[in-house]
PDB file of N, CA and C in Angstrom:
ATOM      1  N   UNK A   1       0.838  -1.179   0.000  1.00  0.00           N
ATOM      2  CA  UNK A   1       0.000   0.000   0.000  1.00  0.00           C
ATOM      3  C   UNK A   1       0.886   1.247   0.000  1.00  0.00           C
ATOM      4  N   UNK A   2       0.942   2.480  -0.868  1.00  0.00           N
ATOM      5  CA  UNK A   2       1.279   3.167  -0.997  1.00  0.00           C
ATOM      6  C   UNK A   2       1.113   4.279   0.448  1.00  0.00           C
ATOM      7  N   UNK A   3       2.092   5.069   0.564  1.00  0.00           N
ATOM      8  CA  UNK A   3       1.880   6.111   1.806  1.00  0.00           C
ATOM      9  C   UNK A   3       1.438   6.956   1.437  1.00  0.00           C
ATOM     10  N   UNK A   4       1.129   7.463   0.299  1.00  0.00           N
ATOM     11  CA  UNK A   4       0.201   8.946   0.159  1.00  0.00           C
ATOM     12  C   UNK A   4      -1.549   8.339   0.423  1.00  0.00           C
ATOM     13  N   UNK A   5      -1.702   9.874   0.622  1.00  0.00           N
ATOM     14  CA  UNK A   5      -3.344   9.857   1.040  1.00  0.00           C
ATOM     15  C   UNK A   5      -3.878  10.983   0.964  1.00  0.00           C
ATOM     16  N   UNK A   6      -5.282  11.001   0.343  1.00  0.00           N
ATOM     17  CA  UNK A   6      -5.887  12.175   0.208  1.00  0.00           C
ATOM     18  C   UNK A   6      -6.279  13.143   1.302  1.00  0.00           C
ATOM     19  N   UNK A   7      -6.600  14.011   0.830  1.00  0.00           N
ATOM     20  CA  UNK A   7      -7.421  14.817   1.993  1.00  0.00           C
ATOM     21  C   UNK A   7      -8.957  14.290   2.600  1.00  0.00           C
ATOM     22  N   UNK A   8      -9.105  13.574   1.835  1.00  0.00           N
ATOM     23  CA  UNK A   8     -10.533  13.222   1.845  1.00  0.00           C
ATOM     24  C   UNK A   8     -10.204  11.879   2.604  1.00  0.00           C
ATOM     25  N   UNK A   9      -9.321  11.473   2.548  1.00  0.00           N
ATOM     26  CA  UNK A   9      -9.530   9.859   3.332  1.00  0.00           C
ATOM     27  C   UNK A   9      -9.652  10.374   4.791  1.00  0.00           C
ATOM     28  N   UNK A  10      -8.959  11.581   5.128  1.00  0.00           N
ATOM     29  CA  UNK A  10      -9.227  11.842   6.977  1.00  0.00           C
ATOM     30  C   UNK A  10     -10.512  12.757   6.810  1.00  0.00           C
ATOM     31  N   UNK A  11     -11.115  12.702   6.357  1.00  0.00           N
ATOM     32  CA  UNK A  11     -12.449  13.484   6.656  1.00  0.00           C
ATOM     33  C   UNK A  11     -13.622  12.821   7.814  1.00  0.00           C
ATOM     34  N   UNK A  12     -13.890  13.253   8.829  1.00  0.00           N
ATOM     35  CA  UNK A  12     -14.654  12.873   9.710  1.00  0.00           C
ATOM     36  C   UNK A  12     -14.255  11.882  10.499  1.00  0.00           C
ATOM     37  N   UNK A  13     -12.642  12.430  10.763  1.00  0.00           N
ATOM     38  CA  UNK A  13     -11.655  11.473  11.641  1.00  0.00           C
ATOM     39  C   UNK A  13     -10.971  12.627  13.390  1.00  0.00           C
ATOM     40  N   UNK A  14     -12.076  13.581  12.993  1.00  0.00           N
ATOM     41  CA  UNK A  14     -12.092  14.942  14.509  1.00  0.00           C
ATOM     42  C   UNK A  14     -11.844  13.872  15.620  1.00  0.00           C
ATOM     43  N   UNK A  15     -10.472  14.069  16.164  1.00  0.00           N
ATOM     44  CA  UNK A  15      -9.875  13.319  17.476  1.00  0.00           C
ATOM     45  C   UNK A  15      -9.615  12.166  17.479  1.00  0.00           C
ATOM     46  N   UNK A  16      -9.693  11.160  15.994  1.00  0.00           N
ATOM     47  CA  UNK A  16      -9.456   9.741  16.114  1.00  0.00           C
ATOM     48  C   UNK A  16      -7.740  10.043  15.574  1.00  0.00           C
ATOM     49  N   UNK A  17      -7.224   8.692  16.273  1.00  0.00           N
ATOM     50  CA  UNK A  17      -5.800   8.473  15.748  1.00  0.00           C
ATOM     51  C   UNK A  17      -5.496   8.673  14.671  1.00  0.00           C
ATOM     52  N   UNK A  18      -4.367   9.452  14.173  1.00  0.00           N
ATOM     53  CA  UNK A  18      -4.000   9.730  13.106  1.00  0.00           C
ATOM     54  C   UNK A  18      -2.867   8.444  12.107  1.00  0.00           C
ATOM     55  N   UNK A  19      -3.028   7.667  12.873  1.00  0.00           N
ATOM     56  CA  UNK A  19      -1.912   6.284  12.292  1.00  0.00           C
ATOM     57  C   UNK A  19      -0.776   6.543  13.195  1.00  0.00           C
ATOM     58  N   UNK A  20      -0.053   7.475  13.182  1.00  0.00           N
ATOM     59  CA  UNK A  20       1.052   7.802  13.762  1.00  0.00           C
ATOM     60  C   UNK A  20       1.707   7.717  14.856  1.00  0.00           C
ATOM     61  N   UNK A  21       0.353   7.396  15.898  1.00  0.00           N
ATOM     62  CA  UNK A  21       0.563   7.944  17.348  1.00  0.00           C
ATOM     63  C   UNK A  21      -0.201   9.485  18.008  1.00  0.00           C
ATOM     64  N   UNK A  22      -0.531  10.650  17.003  1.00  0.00           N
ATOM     65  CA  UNK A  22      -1.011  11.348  17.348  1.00  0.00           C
ATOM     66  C   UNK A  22      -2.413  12.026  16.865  1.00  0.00           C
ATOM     67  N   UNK A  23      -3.065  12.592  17.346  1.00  0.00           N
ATOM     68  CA  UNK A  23      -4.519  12.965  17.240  1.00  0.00           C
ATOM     69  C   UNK A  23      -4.375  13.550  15.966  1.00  0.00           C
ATOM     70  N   UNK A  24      -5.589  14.246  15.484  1.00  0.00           N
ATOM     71  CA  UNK A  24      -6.076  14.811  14.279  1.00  0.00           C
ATOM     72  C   UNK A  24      -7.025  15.675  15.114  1.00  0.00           C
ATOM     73  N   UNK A  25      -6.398  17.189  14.636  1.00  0.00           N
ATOM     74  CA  UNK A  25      -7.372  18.120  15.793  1.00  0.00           C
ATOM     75  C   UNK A  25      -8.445  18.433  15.052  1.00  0.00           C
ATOM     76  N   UNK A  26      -9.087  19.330  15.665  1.00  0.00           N
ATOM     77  CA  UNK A  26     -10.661  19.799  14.849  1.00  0.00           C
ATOM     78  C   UNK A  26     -10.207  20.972  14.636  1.00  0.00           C
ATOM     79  N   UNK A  27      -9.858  21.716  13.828  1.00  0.00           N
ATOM     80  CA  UNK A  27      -9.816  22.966  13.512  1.00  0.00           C
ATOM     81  C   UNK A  27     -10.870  24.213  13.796  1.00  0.00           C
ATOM     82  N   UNK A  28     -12.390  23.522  14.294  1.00  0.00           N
ATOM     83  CA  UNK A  28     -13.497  24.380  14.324  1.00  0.00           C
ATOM     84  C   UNK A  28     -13.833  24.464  16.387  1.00  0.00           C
ATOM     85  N   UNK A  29     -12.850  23.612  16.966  1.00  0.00           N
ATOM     86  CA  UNK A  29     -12.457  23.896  18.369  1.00  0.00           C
ATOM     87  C   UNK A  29     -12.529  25.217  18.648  1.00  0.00           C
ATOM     88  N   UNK A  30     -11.514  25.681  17.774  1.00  0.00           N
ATOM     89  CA  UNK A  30     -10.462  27.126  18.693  1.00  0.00           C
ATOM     90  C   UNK A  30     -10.820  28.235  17.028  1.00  0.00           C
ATOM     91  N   UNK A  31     -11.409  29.234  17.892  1.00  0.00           N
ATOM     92  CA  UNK A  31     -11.389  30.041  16.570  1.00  0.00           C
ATOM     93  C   UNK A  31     -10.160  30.645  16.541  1.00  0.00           C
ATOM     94  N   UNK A  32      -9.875  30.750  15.059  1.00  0.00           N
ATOM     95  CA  UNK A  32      -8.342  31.251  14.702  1.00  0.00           C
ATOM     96  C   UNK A  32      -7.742  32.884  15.739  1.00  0.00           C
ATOM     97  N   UNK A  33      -6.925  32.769  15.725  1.00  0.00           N
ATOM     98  CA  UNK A  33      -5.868  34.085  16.647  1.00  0.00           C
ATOM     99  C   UNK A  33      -5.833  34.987  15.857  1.00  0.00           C
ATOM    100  N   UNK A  34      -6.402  36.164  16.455  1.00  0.00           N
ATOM    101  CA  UNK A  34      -6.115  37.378  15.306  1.00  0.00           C
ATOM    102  C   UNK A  34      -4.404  37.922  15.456  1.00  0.00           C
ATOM    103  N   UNK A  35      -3.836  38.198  14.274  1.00  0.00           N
ATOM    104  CA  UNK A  35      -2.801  38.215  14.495  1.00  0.00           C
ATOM    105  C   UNK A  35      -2.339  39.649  15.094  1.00  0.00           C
ATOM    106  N   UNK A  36      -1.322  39.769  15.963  1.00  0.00           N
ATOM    107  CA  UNK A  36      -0.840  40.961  17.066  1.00  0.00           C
ATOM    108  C   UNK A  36       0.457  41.941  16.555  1.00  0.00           C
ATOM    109  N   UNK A  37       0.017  43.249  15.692  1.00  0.00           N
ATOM    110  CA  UNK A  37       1.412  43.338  15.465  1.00  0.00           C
ATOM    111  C   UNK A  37       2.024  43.613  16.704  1.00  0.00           C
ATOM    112  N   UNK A  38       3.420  43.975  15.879  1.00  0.00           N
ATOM    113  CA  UNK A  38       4.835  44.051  17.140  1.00  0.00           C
ATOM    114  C   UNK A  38       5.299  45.538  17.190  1.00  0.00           C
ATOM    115  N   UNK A  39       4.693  46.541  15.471  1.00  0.00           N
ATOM    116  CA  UNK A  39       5.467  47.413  15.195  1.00  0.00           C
ATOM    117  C   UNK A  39       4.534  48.053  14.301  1.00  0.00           C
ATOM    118  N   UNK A  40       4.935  49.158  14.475  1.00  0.00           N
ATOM    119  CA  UNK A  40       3.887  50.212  13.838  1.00  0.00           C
ATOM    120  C   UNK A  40       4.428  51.418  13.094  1.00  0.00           C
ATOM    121  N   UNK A  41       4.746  51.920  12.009  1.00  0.00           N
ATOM    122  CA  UNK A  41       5.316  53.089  11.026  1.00  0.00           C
ATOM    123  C   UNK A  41       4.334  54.053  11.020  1.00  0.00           C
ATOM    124  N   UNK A  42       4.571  55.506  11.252  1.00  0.00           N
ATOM    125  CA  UNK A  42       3.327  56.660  10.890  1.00  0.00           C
ATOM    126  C   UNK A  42       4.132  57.838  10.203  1.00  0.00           C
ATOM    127  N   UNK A  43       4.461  57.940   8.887  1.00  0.00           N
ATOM    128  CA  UNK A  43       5.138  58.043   8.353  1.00  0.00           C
ATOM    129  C   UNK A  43       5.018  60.017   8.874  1.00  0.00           C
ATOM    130  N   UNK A  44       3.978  60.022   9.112  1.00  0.00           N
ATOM    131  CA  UNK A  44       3.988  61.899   9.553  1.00  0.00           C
ATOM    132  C   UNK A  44       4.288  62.046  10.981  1.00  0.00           C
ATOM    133  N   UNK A  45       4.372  60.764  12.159  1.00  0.00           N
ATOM    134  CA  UNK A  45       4.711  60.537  13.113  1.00  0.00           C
ATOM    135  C   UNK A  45       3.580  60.907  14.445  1.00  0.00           C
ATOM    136  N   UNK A  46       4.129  60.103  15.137  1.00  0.00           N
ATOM    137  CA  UNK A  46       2.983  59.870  16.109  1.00  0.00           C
ATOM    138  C   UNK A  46       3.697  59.595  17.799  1.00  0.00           C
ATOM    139  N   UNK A  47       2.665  60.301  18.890  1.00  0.00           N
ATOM    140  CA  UNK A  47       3.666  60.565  20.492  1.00  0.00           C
ATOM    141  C   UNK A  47       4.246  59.160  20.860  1.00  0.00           C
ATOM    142  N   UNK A  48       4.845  58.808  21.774  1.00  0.00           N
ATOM    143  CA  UNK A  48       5.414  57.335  22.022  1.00  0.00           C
ATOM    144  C   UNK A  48       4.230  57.750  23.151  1.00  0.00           C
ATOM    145  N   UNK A  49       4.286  56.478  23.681  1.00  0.00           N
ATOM    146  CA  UNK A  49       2.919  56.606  24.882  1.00  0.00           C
ATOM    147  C   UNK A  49       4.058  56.183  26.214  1.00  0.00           C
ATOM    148  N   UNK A  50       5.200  56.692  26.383  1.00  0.00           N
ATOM    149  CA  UNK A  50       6.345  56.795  27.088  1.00  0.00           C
ATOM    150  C   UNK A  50       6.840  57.706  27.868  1.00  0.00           C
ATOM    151  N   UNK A  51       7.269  58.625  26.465  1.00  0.00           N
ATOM    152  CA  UNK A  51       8.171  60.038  26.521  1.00  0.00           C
ATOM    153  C   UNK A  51       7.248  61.105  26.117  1.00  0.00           C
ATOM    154  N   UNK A  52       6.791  60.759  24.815  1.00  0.00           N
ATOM    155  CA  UNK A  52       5.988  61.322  24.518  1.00  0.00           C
ATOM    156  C   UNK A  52       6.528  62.310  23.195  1.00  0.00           C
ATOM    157  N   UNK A  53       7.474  61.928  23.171  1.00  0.00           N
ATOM    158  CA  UNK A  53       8.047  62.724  21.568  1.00  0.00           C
ATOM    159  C   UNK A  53       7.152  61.922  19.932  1.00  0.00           C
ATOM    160  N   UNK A  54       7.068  62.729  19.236  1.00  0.00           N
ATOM    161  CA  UNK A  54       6.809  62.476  18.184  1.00  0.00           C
ATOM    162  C   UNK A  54       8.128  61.645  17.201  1.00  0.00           C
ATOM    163  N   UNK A  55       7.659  60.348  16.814  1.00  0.00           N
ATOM    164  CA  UNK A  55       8.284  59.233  16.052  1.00  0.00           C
ATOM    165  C   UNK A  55       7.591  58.869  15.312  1.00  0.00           C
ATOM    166  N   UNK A  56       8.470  57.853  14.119  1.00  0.00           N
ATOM    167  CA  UNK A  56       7.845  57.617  13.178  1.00  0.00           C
ATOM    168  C   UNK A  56       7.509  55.941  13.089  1.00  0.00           C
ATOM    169  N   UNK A  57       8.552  55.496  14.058  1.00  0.00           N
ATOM    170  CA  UNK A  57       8.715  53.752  14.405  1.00  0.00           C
ATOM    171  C   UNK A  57       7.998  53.679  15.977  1.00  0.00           C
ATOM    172  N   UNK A  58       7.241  53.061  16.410  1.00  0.00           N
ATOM    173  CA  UNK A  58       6.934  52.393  17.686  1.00  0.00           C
ATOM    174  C   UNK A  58       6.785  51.721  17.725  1.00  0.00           C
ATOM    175  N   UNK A  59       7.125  50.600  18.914  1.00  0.00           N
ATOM    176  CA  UNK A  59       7.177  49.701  18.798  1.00  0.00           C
ATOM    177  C   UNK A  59       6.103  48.960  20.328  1.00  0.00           C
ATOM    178  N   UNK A  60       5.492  47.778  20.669  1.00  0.00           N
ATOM    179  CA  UNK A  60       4.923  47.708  21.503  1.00  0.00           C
ATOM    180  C   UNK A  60       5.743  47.761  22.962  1.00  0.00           C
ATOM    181  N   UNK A  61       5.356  47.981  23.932  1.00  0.00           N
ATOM    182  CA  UNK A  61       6.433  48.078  25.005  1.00  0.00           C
ATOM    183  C   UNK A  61       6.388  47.033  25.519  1.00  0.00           C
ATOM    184  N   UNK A  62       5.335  45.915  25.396  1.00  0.00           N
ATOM    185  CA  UNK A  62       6.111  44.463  26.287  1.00  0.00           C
ATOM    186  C   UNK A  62       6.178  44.316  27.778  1.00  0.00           C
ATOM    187  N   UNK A  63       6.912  43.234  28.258  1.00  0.00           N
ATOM    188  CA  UNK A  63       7.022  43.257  29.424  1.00  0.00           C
ATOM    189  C   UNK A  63       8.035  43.550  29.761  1.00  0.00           C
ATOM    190  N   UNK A  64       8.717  44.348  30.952  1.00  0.00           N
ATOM    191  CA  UNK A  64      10.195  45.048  31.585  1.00  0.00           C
ATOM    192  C   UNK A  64       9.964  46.406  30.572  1.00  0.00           C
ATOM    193  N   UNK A  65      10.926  47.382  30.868  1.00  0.00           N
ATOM    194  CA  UNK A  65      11.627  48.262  30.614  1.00  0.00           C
ATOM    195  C   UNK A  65      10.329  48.737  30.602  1.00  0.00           C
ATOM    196  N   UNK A  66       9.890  50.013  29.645  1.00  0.00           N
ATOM    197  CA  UNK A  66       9.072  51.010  30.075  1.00  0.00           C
ATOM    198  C   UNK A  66       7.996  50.864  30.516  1.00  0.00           C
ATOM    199  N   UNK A  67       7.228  49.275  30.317  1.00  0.00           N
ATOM    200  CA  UNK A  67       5.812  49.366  30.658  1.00  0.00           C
ATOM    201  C   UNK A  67       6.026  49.218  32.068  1.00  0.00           C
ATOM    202  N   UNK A  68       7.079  48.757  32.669  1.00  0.00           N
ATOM    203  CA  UNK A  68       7.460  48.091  34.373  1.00  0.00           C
ATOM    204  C   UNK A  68       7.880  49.907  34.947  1.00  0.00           C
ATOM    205  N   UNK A  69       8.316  50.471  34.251  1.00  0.00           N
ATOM    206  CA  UNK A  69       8.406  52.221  34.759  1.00  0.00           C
ATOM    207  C   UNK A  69       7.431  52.854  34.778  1.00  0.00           C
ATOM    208  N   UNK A  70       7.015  53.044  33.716  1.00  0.00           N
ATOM    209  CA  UNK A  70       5.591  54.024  33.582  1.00  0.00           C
ATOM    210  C   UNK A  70       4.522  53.327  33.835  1.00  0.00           C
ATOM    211  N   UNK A  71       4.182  52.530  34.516  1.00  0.00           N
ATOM    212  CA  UNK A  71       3.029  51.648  34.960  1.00  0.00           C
ATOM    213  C   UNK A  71       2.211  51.750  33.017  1.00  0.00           C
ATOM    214  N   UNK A  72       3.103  51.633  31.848  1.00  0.00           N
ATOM    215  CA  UNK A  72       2.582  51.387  30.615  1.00  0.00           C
ATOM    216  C   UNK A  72       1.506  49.792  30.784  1.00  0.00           C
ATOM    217  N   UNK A  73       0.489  50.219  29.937  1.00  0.00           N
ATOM    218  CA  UNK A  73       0.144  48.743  29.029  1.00  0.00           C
ATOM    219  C   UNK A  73       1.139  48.328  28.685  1.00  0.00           C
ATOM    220  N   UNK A  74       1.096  46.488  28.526  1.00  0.00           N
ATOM    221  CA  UNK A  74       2.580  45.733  27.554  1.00  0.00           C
ATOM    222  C   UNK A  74       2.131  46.593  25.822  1.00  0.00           C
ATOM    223  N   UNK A  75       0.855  46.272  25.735  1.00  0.00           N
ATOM    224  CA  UNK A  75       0.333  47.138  24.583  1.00  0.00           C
ATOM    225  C   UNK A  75       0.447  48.297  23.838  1.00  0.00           C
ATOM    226  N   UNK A  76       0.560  49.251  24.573  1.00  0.00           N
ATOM    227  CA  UNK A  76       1.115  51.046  24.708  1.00  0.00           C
ATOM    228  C   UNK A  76       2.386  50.803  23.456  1.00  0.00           C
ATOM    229  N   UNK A  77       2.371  51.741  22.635  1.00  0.00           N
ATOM    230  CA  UNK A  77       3.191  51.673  21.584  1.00  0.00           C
ATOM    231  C   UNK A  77       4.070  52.967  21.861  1.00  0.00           C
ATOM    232  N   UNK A  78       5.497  52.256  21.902  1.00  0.00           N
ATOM    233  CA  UNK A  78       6.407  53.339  22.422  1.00  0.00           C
ATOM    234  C   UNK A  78       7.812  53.013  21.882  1.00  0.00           C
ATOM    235  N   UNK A  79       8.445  54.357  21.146  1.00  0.00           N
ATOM    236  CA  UNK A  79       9.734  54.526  20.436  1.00  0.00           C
ATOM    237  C   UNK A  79      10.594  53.177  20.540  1.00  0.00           C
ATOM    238  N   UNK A  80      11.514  53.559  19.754  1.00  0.00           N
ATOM    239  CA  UNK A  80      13.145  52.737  20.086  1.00  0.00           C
ATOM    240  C   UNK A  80      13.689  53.197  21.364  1.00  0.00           C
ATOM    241  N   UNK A  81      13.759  53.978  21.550  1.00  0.00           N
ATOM    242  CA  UNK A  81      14.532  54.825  23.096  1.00  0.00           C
ATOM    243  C   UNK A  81      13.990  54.263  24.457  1.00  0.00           C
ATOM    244  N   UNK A  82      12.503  53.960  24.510  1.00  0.00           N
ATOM    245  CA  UNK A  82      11.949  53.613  25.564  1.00  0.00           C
ATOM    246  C   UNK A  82      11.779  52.012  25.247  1.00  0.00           C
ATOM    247  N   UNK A  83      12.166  51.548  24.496  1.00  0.00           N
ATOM    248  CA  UNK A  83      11.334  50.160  23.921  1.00  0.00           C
ATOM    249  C   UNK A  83      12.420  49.371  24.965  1.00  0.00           C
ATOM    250  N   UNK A  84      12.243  48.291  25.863  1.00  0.00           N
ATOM    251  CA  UNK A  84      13.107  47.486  26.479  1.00  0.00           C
ATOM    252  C   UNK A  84      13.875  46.314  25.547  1.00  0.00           C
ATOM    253  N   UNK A  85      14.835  46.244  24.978  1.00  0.00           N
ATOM    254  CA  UNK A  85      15.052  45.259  24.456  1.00  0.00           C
ATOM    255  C   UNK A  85      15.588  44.031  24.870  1.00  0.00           C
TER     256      UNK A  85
END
């Protein structure tokens, strides 16, 4: 027996063994993750939510460095200068 296999041969196989040893997830479980940027360009520039100077790069502040100072959101979008790396 050949090892290829269609898409259609695992159809209505949600949580049964996959041959392998491991499951076959359900994809309709977990609704998909909206994706989070990291970094943001405003090409006419925009305050850091930090310092507060006008930039054109921010970046999110994360955990440590400015959000752990300025009691920031990890969220709060703030320069290179304040950004903890």
């Amino acid at each position: 027996m050949s090892d290829d296999a269609s898409l259609s041969d695992f159809a209505g196989r949600d949580g049964d063994e996959a041959g392998d040893g491991s499951t076959v997830d359900d994809p309709t479980d977990d609704a998909p993750a909206t994706p989070t940027y990291t970094y943001t360009s405003t090409p006419d520039g925009a305050a850091c939510a930090a310092c507060g100077e006008s930039v054109e790069t921010r970046w999110r502040a994360g955990e440590g460095g400015a959000a752990d100072e300025t009691d920031l959101d990890p969220d709060a979008l703030v320069c290179p200068d304040c950004k903890e790396w």
